[in-house]
C-alpha atoms as a PDB file:
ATOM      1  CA  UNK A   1    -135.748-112.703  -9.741  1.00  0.00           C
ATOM      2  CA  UNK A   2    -137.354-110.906 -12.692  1.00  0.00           C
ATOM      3  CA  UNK A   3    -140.720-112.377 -12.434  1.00  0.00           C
ATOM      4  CA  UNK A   4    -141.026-110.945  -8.753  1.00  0.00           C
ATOM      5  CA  UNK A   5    -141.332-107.564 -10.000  1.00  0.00           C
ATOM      6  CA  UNK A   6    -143.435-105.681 -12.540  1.00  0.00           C
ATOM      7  CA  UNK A   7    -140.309-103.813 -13.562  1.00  0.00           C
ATOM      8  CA  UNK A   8    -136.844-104.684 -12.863  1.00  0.00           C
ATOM      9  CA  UNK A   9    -133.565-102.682 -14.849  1.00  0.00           C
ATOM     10  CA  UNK A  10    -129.767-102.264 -13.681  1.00  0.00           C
ATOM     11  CA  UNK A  11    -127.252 -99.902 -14.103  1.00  0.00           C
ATOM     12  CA  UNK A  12    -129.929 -97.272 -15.018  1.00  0.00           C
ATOM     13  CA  UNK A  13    -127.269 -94.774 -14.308  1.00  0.00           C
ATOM     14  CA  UNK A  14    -125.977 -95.296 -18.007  1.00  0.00           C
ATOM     15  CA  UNK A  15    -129.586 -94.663 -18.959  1.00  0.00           C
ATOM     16  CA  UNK A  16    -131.195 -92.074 -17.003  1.00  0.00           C
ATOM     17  CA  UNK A  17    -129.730 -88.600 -16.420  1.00  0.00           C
ATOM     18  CA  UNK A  18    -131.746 -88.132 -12.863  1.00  0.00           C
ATOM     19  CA  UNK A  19    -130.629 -91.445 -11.583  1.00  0.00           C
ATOM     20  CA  UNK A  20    -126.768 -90.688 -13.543  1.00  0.00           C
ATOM     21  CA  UNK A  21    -126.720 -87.294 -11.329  1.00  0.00           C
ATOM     22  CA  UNK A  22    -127.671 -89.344  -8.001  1.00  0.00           C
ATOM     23  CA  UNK A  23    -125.153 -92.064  -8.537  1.00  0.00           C
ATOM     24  CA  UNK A  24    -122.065 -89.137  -9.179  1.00  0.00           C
ATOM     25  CA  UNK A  25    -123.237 -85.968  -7.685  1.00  0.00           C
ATOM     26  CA  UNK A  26    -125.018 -86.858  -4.686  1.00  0.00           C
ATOM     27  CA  UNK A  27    -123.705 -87.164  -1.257  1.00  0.00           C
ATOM     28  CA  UNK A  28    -123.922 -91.489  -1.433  1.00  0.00           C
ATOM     29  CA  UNK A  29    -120.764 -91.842  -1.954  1.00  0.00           C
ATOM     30  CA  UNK A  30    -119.768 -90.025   0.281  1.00  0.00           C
ATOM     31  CA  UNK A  31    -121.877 -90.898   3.399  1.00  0.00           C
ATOM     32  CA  UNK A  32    -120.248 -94.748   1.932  1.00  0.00           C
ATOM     33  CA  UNK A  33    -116.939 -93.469   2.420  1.00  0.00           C
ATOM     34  CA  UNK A  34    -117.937 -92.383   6.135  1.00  0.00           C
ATOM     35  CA  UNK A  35    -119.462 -96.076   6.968  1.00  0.00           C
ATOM     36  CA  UNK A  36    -117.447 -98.222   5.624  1.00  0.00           C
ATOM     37  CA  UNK A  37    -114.316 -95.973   7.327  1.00  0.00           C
ATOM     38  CA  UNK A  38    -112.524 -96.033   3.962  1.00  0.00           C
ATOM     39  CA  UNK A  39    -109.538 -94.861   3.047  1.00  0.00           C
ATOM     40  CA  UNK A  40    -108.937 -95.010  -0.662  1.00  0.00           C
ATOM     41  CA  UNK A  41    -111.523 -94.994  -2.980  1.00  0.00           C
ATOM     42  CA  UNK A  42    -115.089 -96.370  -3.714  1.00  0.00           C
ATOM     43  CA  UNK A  43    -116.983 -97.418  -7.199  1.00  0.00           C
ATOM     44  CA  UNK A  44    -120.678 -98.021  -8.251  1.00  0.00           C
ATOM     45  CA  UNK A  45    -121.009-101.531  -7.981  1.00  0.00           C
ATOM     46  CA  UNK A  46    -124.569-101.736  -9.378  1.00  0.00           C
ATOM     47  CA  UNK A  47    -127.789-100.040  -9.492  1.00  0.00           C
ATOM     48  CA  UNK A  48    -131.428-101.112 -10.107  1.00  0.00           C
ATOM     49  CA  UNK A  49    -134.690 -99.565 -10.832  1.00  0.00           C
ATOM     50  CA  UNK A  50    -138.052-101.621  -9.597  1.00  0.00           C
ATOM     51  CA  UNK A  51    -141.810-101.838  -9.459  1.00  0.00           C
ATOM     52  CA  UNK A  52    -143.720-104.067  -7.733  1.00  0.00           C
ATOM     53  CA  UNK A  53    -147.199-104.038  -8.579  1.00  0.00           C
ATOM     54  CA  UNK A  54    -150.221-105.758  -5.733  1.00  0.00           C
ATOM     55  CA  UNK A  55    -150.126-109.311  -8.438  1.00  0.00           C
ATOM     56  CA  UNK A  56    -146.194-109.384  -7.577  1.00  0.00           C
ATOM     57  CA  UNK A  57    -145.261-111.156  -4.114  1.00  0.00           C
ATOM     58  CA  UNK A  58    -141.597-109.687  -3.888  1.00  0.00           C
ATOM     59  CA  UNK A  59    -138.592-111.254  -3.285  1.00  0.00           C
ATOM     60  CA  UNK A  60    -137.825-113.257  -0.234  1.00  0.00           C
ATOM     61  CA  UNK A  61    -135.415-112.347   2.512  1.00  0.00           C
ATOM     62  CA  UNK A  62    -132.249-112.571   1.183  1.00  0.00           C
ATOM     63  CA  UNK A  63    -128.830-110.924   0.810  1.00  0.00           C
ATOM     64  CA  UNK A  64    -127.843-109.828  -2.372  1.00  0.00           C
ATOM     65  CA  UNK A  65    -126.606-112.773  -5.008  1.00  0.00           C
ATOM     66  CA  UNK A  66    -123.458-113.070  -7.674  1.00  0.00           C
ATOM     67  CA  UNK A  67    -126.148-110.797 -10.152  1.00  0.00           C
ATOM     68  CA  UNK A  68    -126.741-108.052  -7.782  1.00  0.00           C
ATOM     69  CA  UNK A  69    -123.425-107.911  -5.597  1.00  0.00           C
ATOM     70  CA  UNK A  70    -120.801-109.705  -7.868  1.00  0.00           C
ATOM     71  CA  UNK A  71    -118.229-109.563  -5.642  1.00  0.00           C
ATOM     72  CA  UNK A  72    -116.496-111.582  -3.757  1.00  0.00           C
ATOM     73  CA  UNK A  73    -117.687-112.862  -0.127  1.00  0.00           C
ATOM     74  CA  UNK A  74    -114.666-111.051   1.904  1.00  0.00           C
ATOM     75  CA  UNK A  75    -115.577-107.982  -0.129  1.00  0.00           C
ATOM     76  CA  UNK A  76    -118.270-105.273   1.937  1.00  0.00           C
ATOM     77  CA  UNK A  77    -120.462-102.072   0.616  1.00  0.00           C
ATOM     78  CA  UNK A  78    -123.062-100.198   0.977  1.00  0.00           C
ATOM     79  CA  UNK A  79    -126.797-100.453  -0.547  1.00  0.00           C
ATOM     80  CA  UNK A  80    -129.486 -97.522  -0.540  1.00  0.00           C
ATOM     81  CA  UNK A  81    -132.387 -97.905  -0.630  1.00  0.00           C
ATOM     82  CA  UNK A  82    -134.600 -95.087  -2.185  1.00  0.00           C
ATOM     83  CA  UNK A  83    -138.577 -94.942  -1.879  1.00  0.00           C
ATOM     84  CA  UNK A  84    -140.053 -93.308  -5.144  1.00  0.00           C
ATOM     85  CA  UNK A  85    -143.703 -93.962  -4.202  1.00  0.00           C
ATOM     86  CA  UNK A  86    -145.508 -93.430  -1.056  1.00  0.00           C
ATOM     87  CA  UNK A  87    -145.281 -97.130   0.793  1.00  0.00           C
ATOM     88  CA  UNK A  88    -147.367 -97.517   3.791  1.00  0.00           C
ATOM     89  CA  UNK A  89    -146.479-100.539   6.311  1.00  0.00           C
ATOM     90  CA  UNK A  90    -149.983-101.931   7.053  1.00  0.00           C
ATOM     91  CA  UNK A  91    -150.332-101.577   3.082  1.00  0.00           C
ATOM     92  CA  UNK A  92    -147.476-103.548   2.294  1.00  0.00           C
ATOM     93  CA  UNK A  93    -145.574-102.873  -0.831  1.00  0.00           C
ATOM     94  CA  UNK A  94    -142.201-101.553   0.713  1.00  0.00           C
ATOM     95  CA  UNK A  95    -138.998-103.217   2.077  1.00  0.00           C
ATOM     96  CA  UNK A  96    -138.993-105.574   4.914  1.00  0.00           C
ATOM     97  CA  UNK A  97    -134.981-105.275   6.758  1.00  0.00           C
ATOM     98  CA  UNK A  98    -133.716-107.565   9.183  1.00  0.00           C
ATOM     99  CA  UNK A  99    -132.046-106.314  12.209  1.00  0.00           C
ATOM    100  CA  UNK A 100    -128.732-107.887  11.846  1.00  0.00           C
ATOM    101  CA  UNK A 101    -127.888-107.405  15.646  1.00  0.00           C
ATOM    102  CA  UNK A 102    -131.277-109.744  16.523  1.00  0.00           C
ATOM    103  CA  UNK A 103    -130.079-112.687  14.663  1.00  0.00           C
ATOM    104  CA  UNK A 104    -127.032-115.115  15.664  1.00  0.00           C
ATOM    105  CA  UNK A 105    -123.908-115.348  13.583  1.00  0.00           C
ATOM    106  CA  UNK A 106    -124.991-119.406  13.309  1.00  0.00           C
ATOM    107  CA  UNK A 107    -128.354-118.208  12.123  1.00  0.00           C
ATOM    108  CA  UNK A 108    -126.850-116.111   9.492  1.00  0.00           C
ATOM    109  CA  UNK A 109    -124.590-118.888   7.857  1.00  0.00           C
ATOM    110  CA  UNK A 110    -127.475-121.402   7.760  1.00  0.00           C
ATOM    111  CA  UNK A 111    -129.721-118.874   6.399  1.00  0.00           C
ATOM    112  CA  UNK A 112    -127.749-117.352   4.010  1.00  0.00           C
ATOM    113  CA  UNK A 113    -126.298-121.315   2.757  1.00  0.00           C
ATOM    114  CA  UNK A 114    -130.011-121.997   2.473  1.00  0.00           C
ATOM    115  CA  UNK A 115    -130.635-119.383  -0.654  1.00  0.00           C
ATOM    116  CA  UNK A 116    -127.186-120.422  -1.871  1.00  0.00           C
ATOM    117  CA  UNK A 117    -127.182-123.884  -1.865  1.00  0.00           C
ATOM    118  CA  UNK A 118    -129.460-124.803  -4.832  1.00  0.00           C
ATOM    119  CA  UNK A 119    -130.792-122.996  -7.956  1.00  0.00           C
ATOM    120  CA  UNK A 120    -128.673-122.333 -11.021  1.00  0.00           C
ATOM    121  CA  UNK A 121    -125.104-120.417 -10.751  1.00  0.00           C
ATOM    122  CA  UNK A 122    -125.815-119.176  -7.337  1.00  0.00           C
ATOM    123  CA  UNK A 123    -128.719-117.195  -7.629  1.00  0.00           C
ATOM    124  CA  UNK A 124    -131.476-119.193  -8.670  1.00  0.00           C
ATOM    125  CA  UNK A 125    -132.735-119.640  -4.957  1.00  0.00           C
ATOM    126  CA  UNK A 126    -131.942-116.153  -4.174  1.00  0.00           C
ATOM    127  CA  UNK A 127    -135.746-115.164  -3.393  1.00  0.00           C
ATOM    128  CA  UNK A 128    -137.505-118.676  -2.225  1.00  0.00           C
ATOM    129  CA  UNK A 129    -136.508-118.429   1.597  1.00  0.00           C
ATOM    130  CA  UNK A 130    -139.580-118.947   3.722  1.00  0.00           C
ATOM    131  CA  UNK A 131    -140.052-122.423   0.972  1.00  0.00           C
ATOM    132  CA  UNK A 132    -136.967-123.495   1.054  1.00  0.00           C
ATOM    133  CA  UNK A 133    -136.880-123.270   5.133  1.00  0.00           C
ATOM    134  CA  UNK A 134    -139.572-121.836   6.900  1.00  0.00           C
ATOM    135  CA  UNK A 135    -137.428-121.671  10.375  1.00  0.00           C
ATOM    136  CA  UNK A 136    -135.079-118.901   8.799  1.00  0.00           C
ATOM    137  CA  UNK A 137    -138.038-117.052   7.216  1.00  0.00           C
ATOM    138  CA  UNK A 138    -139.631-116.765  11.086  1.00  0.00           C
ATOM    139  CA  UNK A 139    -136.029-115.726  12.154  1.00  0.00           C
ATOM    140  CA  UNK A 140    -136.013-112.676   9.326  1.00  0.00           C
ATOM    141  CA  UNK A 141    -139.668-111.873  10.637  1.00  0.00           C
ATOM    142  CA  UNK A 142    -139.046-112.096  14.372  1.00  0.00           C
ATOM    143  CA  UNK A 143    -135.618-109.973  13.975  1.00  0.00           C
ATOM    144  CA  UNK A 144    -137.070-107.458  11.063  1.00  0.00           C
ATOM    145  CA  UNK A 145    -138.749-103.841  10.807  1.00  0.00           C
ATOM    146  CA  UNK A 146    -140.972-102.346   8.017  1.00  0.00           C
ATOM    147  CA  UNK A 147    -141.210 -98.721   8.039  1.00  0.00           C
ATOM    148  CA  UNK A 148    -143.585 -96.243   6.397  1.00  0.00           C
ATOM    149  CA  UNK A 149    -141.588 -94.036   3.570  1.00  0.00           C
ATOM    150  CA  UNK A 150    -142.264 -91.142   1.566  1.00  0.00           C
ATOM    151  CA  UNK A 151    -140.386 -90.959  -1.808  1.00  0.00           C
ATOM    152  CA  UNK A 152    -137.216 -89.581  -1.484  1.00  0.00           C
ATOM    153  CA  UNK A 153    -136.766 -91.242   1.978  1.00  0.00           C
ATOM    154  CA  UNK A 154    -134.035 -93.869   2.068  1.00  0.00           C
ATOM    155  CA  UNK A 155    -132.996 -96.951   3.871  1.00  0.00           C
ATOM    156  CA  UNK A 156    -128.769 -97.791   4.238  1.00  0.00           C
ATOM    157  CA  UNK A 157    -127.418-101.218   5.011  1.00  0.00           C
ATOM    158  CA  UNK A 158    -124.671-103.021   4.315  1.00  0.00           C
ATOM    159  CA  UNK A 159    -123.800-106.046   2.136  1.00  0.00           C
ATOM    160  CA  UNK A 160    -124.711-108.690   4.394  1.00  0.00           C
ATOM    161  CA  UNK A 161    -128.327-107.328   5.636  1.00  0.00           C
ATOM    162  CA  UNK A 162    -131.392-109.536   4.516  1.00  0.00           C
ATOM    163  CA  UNK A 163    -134.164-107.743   3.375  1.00  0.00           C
ATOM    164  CA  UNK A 164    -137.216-108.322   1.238  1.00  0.00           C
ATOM    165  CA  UNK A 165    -139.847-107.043  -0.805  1.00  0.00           C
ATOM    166  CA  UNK A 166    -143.169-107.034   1.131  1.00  0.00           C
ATOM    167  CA  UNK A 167    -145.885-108.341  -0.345  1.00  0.00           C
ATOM    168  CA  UNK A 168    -149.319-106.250  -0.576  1.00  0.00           C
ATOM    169  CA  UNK A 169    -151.376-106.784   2.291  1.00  0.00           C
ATOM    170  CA  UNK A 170    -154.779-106.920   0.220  1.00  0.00           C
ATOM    171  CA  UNK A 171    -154.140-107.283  -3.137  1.00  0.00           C
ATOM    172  CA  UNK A 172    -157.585-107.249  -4.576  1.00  0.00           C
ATOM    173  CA  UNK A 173    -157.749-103.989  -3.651  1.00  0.00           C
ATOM    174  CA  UNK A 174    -154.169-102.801  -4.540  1.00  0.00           C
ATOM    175  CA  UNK A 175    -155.191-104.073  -8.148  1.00  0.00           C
ATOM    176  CA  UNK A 176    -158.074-101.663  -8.393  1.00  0.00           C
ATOM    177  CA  UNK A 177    -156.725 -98.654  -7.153  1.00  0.00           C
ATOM    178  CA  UNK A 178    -153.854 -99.707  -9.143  1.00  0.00           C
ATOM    179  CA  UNK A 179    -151.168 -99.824  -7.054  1.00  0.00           C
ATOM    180  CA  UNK A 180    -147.751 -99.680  -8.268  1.00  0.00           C
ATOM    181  CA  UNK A 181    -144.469 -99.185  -5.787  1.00  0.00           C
ATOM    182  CA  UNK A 182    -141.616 -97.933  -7.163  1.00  0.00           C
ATOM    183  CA  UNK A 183    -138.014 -97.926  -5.694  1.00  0.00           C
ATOM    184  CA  UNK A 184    -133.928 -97.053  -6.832  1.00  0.00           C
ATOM    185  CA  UNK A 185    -131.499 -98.882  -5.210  1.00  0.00           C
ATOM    186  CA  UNK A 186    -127.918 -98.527  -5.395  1.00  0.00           C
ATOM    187  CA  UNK A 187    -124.467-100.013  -4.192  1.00  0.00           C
ATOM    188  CA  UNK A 188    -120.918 -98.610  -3.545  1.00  0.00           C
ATOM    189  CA  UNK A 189    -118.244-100.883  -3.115  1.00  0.00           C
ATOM    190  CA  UNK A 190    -114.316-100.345  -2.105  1.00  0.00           C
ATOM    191  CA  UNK A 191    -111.859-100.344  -4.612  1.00  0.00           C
ATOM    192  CA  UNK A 192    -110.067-103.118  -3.120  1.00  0.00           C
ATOM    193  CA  UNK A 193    -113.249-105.584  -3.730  1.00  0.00           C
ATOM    194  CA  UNK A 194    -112.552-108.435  -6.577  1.00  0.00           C
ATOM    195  CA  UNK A 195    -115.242-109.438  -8.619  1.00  0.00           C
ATOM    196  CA  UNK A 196    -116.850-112.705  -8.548  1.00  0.00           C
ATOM    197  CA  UNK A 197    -120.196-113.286 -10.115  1.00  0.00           C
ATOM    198  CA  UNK A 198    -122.033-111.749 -13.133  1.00  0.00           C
ATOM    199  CA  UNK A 199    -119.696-109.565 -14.438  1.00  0.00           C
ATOM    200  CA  UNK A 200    -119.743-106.774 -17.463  1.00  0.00           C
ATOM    201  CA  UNK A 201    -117.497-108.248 -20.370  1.00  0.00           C
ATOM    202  CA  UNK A 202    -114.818-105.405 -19.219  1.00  0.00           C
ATOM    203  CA  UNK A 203    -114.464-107.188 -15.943  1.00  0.00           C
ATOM    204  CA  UNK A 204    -112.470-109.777 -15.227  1.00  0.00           C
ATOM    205  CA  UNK A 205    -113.356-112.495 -12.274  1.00  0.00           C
ATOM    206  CA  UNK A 206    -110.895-112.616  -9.629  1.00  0.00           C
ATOM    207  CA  UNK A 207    -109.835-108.994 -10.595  1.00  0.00           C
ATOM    208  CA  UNK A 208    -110.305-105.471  -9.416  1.00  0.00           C
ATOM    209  CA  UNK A 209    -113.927-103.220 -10.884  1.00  0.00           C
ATOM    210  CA  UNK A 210    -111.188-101.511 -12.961  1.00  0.00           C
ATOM    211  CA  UNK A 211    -113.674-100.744 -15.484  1.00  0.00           C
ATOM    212  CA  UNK A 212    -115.766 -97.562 -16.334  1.00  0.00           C
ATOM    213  CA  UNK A 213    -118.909 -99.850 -16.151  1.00  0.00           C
ATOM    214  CA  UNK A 214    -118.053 -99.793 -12.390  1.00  0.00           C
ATOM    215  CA  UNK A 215    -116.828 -95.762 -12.679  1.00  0.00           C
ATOM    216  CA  UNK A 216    -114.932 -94.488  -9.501  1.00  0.00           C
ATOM    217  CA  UNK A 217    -117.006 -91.803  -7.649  1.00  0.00           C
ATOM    218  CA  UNK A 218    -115.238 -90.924  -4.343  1.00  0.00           C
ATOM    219  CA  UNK A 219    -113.094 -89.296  -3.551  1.00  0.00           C
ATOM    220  CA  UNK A 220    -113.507 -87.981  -7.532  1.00  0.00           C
ATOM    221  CA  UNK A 221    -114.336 -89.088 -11.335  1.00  0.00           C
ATOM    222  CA  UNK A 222    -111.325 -90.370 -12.730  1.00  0.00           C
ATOM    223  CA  UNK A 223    -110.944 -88.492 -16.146  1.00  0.00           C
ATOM    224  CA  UNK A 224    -109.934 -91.823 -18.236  1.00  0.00           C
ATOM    225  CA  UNK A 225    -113.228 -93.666 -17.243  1.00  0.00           C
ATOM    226  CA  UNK A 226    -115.317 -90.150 -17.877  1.00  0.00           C
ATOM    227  CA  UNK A 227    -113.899 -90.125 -20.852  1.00  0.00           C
ATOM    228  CA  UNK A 228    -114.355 -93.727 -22.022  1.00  0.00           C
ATOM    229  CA  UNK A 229    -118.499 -93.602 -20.311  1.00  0.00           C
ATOM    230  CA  UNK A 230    -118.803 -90.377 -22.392  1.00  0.00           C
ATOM    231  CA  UNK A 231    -117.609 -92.209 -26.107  1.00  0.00           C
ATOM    232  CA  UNK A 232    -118.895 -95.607 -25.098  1.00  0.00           C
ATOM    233  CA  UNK A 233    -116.792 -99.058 -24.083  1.00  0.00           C
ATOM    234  CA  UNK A 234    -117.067-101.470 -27.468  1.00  0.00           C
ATOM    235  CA  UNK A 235    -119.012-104.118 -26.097  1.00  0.00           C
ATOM    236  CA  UNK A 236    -121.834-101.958 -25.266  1.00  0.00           C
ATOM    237  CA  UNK A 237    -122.152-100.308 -29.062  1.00  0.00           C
ATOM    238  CA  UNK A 238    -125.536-102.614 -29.874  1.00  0.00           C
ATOM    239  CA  UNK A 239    -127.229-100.760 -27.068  1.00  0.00           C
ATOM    240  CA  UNK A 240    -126.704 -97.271 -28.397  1.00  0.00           C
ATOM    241  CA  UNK A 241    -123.939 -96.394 -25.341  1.00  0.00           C
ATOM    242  CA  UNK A 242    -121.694 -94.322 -27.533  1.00  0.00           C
ATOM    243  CA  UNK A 243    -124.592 -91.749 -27.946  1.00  0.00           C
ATOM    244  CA  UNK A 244    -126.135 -91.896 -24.518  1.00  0.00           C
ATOM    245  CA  UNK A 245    -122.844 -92.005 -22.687  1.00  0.00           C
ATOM    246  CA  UNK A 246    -122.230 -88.396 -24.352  1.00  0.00           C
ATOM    247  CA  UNK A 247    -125.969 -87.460 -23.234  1.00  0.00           C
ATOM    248  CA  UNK A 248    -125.582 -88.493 -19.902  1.00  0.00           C
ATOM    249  CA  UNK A 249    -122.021 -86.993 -19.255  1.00  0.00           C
ATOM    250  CA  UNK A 250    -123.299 -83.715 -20.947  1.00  0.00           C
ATOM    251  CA  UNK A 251    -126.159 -84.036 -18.508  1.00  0.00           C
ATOM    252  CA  UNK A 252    -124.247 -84.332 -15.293  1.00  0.00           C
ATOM    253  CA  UNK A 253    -122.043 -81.952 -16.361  1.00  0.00           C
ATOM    254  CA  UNK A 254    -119.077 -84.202 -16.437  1.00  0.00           C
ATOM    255  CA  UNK A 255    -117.850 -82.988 -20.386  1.00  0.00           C
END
């Protein structure tokens, strides 16, 4: 997945106050709370910062894999979406989404088994759709929409809706005017979802997101994972989290 984009990072919340004060502070999770009817309590399942520049194709339709959502299948959520750069639909550049309610439930399965069933751990197939079978990739065209976006504007769907990154329409001359799109996406999850996939080492598989890597945000911050973000969890002392886990918590006003 990396080489389809320019510029690819997760859980930038840990890294950037502006994205840190969207993730807490904003009203995500609690517009998640509203569509996914829950009752209990919801946690940052992971975020991601990306560019895709006119030499970058994007990544196929797909539904998020073990790296993106590691959860488990019976688990749902909610992804945003959130345009940072000006993304024109005859220009390409933007986010292709499928229309769930177009496409049959058989259609689904086979398409979704199709980016499953071979690559490395799961995820290795995660963006080669239309090569892999070029019936489903006419099924995610025929059933999807592609819609101009301003930054700021955002996109909502749930963990099961196949989407891709839409490849520049003329790239020869997205490469000299320079073109570069840039997007923030990020997922909520339930507190009741178990974690399967590529987990943080403070995460166990088959277990709950008990873990300040995945911090509780609705209905409220739990204090004990506040606290442990703001000194910094052990395995994440090489990366310089003890100081920017103060930063950020300072930043958000979350001392």
């Amino acid at each position: 997945l990396l080489s389809f984009y320019a510029k690819l990072r997760v859980q930038t919340w840990r890294y950037v106050p502006e994205f840190a004060q969207l993730a807490f502070e904003s009203t995500f999770p609690s517009i998640s709370a509203q569509l996914l009817n829950e009752q209990k309590s919801l946690r940052i399942l992971k975020d991601g910062f990306f560019g895709q520049v006119s030499t970058n194709e994007g990544c196929g339709f797909h539904v998020d894999d073990s790296f993106f959502w590691p959860a488990r299948d019976d688990s749902t959520g909610v992804n945003f979406w959130i345009a940072l750069s000006t993304t024109v639909a005859s220009e390409g550049g933007g986010i292709r989404v499928v229309n769930q309610s177009l496409i049959s439930s058989e259609t689904f399965d086979e398409c979704k088994a199709v980016i499953r069933g071979a690559g490395a751990a799961g995820y290795g197939a995660t963006c080669d759709m239309e090569k892999l079978s070029p019936s489903c990739h006419q099924s995610m065209m025929d059933a999807s929409v592609l819609y101009d976006m301003n930054p700021g504007d955002a996109i909502l769907w749930d963990r099961w809706t196949f989407h891709r990154g839409e490849p520049f329409k003329n790239a020869a001359a997205a490469v000299q005017e320079g073109q570069h799109k840039m997007r923030y996406t990020i997922r909520y999850i339930p507190s009741t979802a178990v974690a399967q996939g590529v987990l943080h080492p403070s995460v166990t598989q088959g277990e709950l997101f008990d873990s300040p890597f995945h911090p509780q945000v609705w209905p409220s911050h739990r204090k004990d994972e506040i606290d442990l973000i703001r000194v910094g969890m052990e395995e994440d002392a090489s990366f310089g989290w003890k100081t920017i886990g103060r930063f950020l918590m300072h930043k958000i006003g979350l001392v």
